[in-house]
C-alpha atoms as a PDB file:
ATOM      1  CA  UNK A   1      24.725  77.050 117.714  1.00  0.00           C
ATOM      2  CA  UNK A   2      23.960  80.621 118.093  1.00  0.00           C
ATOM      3  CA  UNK A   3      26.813  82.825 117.155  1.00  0.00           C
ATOM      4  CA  UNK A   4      27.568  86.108 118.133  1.00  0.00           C
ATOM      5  CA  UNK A   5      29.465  89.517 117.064  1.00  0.00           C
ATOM      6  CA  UNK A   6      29.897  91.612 120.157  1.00  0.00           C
ATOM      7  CA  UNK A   7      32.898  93.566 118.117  1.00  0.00           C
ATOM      8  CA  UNK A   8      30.257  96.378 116.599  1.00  0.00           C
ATOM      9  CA  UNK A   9      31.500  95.801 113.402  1.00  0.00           C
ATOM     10  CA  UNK A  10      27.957  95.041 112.625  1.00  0.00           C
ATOM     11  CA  UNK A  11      28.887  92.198 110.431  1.00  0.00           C
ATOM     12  CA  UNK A  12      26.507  88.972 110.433  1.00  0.00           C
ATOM     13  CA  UNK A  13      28.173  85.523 111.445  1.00  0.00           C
ATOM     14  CA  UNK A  14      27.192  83.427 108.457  1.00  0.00           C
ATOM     15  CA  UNK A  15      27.928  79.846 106.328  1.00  0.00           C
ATOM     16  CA  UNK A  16      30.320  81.422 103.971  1.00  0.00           C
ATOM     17  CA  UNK A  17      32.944  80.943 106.754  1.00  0.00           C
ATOM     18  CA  UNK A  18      35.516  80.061 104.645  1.00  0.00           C
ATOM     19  CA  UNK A  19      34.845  83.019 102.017  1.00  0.00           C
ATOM     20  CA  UNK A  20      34.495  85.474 104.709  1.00  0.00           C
ATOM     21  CA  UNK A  21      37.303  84.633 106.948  1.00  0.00           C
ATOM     22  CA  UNK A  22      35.028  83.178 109.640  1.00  0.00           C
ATOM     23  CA  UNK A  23      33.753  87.294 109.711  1.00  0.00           C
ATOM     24  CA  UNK A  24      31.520  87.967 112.927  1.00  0.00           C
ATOM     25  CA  UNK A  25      32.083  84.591 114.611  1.00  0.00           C
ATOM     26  CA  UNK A  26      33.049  85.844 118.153  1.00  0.00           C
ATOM     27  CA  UNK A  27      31.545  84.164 120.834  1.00  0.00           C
ATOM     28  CA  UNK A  28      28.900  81.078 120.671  1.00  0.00           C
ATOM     29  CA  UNK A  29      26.569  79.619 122.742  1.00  0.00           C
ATOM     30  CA  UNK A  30      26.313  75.499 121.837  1.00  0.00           C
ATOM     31  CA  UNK A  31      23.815  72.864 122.463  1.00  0.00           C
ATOM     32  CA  UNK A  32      25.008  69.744 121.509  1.00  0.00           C
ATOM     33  CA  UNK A  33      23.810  66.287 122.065  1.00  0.00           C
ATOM     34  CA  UNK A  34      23.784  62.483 120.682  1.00  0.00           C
ATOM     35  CA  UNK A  35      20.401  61.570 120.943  1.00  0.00           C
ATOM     36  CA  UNK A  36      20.859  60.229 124.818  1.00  0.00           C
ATOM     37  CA  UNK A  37      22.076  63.162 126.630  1.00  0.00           C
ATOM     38  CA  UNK A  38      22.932  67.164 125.547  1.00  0.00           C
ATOM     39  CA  UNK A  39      24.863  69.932 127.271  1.00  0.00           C
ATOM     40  CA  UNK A  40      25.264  73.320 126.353  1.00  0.00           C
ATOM     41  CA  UNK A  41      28.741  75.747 126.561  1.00  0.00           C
ATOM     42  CA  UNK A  42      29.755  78.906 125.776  1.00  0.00           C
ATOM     43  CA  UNK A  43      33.295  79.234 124.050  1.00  0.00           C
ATOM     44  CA  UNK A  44      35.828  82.269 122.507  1.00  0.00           C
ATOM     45  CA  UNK A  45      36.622  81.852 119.284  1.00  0.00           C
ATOM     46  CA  UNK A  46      39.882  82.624 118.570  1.00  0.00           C
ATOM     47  CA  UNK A  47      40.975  83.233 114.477  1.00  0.00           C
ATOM     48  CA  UNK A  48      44.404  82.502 113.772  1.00  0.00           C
ATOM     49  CA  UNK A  49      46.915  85.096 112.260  1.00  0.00           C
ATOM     50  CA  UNK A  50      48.731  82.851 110.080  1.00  0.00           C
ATOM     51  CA  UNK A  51      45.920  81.517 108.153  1.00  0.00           C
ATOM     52  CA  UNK A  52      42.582  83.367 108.554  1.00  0.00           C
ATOM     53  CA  UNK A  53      39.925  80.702 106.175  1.00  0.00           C
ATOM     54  CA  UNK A  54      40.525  77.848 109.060  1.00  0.00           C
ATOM     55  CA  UNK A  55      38.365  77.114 111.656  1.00  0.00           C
ATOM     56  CA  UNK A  56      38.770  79.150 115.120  1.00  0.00           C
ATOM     57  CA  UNK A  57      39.776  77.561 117.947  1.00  0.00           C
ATOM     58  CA  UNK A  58      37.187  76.712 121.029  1.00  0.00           C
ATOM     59  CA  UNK A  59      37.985  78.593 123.830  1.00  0.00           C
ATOM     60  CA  UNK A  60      35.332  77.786 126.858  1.00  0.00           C
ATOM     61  CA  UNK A  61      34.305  80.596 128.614  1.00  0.00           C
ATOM     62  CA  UNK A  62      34.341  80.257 132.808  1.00  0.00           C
ATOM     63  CA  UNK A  63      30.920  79.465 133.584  1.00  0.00           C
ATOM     64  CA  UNK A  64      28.722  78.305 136.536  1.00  0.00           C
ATOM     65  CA  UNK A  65      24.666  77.638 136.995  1.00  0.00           C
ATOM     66  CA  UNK A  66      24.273  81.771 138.367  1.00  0.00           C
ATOM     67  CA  UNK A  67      25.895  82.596 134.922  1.00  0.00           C
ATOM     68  CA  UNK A  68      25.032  80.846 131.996  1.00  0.00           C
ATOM     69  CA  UNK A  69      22.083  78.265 132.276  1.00  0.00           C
ATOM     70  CA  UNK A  70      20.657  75.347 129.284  1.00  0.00           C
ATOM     71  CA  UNK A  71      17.168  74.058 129.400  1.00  0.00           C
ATOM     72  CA  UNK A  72      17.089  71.464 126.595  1.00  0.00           C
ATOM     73  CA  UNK A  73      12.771  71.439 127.096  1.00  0.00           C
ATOM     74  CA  UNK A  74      11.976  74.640 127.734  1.00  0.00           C
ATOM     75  CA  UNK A  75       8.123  73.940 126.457  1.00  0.00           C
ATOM     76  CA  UNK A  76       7.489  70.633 127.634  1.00  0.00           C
ATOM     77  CA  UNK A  77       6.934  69.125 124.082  1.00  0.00           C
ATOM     78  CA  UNK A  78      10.817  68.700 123.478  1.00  0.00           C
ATOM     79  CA  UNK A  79      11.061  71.038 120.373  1.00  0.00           C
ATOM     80  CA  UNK A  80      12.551  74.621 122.392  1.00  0.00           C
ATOM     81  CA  UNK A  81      15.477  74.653 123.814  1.00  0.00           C
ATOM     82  CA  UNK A  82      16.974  77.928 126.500  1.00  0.00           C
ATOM     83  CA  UNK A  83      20.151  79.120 127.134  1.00  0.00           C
ATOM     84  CA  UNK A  84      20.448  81.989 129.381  1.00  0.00           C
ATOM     85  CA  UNK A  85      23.834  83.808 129.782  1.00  0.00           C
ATOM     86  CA  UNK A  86      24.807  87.259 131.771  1.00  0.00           C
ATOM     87  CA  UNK A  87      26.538  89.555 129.513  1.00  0.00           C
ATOM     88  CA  UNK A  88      29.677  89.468 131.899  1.00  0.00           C
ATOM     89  CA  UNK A  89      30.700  86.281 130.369  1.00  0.00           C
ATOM     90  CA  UNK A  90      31.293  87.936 127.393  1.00  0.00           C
ATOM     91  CA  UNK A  91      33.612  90.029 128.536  1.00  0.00           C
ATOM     92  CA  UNK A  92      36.739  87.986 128.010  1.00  0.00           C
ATOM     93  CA  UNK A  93      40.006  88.885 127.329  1.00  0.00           C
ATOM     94  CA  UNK A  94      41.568  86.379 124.612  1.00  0.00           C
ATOM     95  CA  UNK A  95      45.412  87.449 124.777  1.00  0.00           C
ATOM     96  CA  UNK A  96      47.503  85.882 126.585  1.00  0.00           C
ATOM     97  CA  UNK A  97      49.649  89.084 128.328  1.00  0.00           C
ATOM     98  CA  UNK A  98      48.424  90.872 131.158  1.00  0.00           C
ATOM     99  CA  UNK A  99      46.400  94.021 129.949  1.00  0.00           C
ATOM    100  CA  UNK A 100      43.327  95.419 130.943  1.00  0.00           C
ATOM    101  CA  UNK A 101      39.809  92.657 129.744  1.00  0.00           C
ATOM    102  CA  UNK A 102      38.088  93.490 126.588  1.00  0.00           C
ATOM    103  CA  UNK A 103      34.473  95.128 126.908  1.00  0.00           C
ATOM    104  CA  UNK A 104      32.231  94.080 124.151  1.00  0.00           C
ATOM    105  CA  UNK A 105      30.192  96.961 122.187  1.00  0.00           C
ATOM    106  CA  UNK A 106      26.934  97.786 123.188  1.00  0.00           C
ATOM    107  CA  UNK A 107      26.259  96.786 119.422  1.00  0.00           C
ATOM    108  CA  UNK A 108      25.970  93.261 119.011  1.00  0.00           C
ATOM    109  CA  UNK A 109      24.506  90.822 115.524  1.00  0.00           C
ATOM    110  CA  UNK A 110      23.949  87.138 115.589  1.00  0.00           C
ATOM    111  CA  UNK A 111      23.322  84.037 113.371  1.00  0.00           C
ATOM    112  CA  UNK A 112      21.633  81.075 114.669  1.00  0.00           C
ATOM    113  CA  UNK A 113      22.615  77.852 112.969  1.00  0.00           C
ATOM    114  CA  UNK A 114      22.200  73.766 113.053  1.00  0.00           C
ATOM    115  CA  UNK A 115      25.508  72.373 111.886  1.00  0.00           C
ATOM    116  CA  UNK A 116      27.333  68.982 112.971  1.00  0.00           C
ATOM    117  CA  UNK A 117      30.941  69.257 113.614  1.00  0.00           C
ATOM    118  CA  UNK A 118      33.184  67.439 110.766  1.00  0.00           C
ATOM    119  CA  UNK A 119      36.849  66.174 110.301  1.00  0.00           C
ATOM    120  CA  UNK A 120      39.218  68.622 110.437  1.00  0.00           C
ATOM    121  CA  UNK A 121      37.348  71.186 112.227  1.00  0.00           C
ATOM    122  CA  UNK A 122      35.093  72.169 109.915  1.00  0.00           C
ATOM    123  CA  UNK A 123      31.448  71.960 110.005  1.00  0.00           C
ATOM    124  CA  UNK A 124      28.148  71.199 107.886  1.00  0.00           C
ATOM    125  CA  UNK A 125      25.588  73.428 108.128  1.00  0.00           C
ATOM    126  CA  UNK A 126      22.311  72.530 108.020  1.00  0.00           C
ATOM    127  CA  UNK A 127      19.915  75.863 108.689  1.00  0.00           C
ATOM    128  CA  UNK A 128      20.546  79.324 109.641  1.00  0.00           C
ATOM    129  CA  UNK A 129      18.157  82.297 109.617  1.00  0.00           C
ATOM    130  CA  UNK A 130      19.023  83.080 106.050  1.00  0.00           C
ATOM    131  CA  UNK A 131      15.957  82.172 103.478  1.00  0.00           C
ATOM    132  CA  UNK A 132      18.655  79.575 101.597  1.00  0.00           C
ATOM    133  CA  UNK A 133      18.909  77.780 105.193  1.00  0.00           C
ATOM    134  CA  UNK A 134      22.894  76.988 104.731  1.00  0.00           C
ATOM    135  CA  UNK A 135      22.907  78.461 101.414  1.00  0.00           C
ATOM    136  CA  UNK A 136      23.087  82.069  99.974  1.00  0.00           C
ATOM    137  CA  UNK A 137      20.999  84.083 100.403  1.00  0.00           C
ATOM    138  CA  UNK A 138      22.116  84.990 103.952  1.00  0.00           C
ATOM    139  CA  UNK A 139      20.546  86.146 107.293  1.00  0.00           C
ATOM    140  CA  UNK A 140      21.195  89.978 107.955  1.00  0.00           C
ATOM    141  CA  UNK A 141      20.814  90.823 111.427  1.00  0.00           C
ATOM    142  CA  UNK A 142      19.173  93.178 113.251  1.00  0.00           C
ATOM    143  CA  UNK A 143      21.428  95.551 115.352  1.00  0.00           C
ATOM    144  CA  UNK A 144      20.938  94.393 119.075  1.00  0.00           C
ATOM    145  CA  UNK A 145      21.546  97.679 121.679  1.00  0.00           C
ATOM    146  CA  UNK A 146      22.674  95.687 124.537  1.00  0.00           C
ATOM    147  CA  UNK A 147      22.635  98.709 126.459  1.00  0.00           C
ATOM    148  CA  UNK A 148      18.809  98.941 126.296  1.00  0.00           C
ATOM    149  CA  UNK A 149      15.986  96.016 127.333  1.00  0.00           C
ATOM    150  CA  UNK A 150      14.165  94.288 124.950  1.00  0.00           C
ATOM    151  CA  UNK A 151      12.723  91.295 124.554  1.00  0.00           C
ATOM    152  CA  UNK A 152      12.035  89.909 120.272  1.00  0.00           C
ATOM    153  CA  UNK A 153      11.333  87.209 118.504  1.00  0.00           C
ATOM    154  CA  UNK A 154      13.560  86.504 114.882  1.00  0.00           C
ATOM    155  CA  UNK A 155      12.335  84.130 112.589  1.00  0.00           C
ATOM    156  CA  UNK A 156      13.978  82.926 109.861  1.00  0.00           C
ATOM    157  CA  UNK A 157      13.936  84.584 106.166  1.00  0.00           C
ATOM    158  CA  UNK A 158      12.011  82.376 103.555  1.00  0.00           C
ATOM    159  CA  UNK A 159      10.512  79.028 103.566  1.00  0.00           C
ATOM    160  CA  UNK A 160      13.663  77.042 103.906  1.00  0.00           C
ATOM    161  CA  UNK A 161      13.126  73.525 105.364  1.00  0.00           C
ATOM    162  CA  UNK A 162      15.979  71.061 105.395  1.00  0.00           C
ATOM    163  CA  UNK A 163      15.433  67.592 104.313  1.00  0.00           C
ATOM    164  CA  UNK A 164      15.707  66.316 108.060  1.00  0.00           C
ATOM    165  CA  UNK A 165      12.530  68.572 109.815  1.00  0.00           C
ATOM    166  CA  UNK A 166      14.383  68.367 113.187  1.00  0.00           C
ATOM    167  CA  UNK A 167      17.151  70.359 111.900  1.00  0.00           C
ATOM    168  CA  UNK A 168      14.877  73.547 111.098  1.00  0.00           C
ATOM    169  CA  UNK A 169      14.986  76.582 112.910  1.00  0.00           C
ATOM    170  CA  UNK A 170      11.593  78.179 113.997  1.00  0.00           C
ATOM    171  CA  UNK A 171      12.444  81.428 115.536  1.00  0.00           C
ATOM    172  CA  UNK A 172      14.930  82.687 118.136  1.00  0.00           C
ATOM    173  CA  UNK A 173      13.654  84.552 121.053  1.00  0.00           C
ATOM    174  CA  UNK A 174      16.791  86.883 122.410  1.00  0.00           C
ATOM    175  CA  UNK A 175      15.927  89.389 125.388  1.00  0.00           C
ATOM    176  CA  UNK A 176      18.152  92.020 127.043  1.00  0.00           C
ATOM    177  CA  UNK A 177      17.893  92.859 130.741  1.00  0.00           C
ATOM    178  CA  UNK A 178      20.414  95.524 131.397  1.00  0.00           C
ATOM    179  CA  UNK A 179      21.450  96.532 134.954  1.00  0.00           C
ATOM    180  CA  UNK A 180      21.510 100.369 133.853  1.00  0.00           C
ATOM    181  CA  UNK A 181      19.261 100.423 130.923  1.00  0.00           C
ATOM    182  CA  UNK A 182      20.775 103.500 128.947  1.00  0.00           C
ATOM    183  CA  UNK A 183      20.168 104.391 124.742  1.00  0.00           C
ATOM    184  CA  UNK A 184      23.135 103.116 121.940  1.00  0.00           C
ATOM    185  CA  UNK A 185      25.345 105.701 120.889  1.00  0.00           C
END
């Protein structure tokens, strides 16, 4: 899963969900598979008021192919997988009344994790880019302008590799193509 803060709060998704209130978890982008067959989505997360340490709820986002795209073997050797996604899926309005749709920051931060969905909603982590993998220490993430192109490469702090080598994150690739390139405020 690769999660990401579009609020510009700055504040790194990370596996201390319950500690941190589920801080920075805004929007993901899933792959998700059982061995024979894999899709990707991209979903809302929406906190609840009343108690803030559970889960969020899945909300999936309207997509289509011109959109939001998932390439399970990007390389050819089965161990990359793509998701491409146009920033106007991320502008989403999560309440329920009519008012005017939410525009994300230009300021975004992200977390990129392996985790396997458990009972009652929560989830076991298995890697992130933190050097503790899906223990402390955490990943701190770079400040992505999304008003400005780019195109980097993060890799993972420390030498962190989980007992199941399939489950490791490498590196994340994340580029930025904007339609008016312009600085961050």
């Amino acid at each position: 899963m690769f999660v990401l803060n579009t609020s510009g709060s700055r504040v790194t998704p990370s596996t201390d969900t319950v500690q941190t209130n589920w801080a920075g978890y805004q929007f993901m982008l899933i792959a998700s598979g059982n061995g024979i067959s894999s899709r990707a989505q991209a979903v809302y997360l929406e906190h609840s008021a009343v108690n803030p340490h559970s889960p969020p709820g899945w909300l999936p986002l309207g997509t289509n192919p011109q959109n939001f795209s998932y390439n399970l073997n990007n390389n050819g050797t089965g161990t990359e997988l793509e998701m491409l996604a146009q920033r106007r899926i991320f502008d989403y309005n999560p309440s329920r009344s009519p008012s005017p749709s939410s525009t994300p920051s230009n300021v975004w931060t992200f977390n990129a994790f392996v985790s396997q969905a458990q009972p009652g909603g929560n989830w076991a982590f298995y890697d992130s880019m933190g050097a503790g993998g899906p223990t402390d220490p955490q990943y701190v993430s770079p400040v992505l302008c999304m008003t400005e192109p780019f195109d980097q490469t993060f890799f993972p702090l420390g030498n962190f590799a989980p007992p199941d080598q399939s489950a490791q994150i490498v590196s994340v690739e994340i580029a930025n193509n904007p339609a008016s390139p312009a600085p961050c405020p």
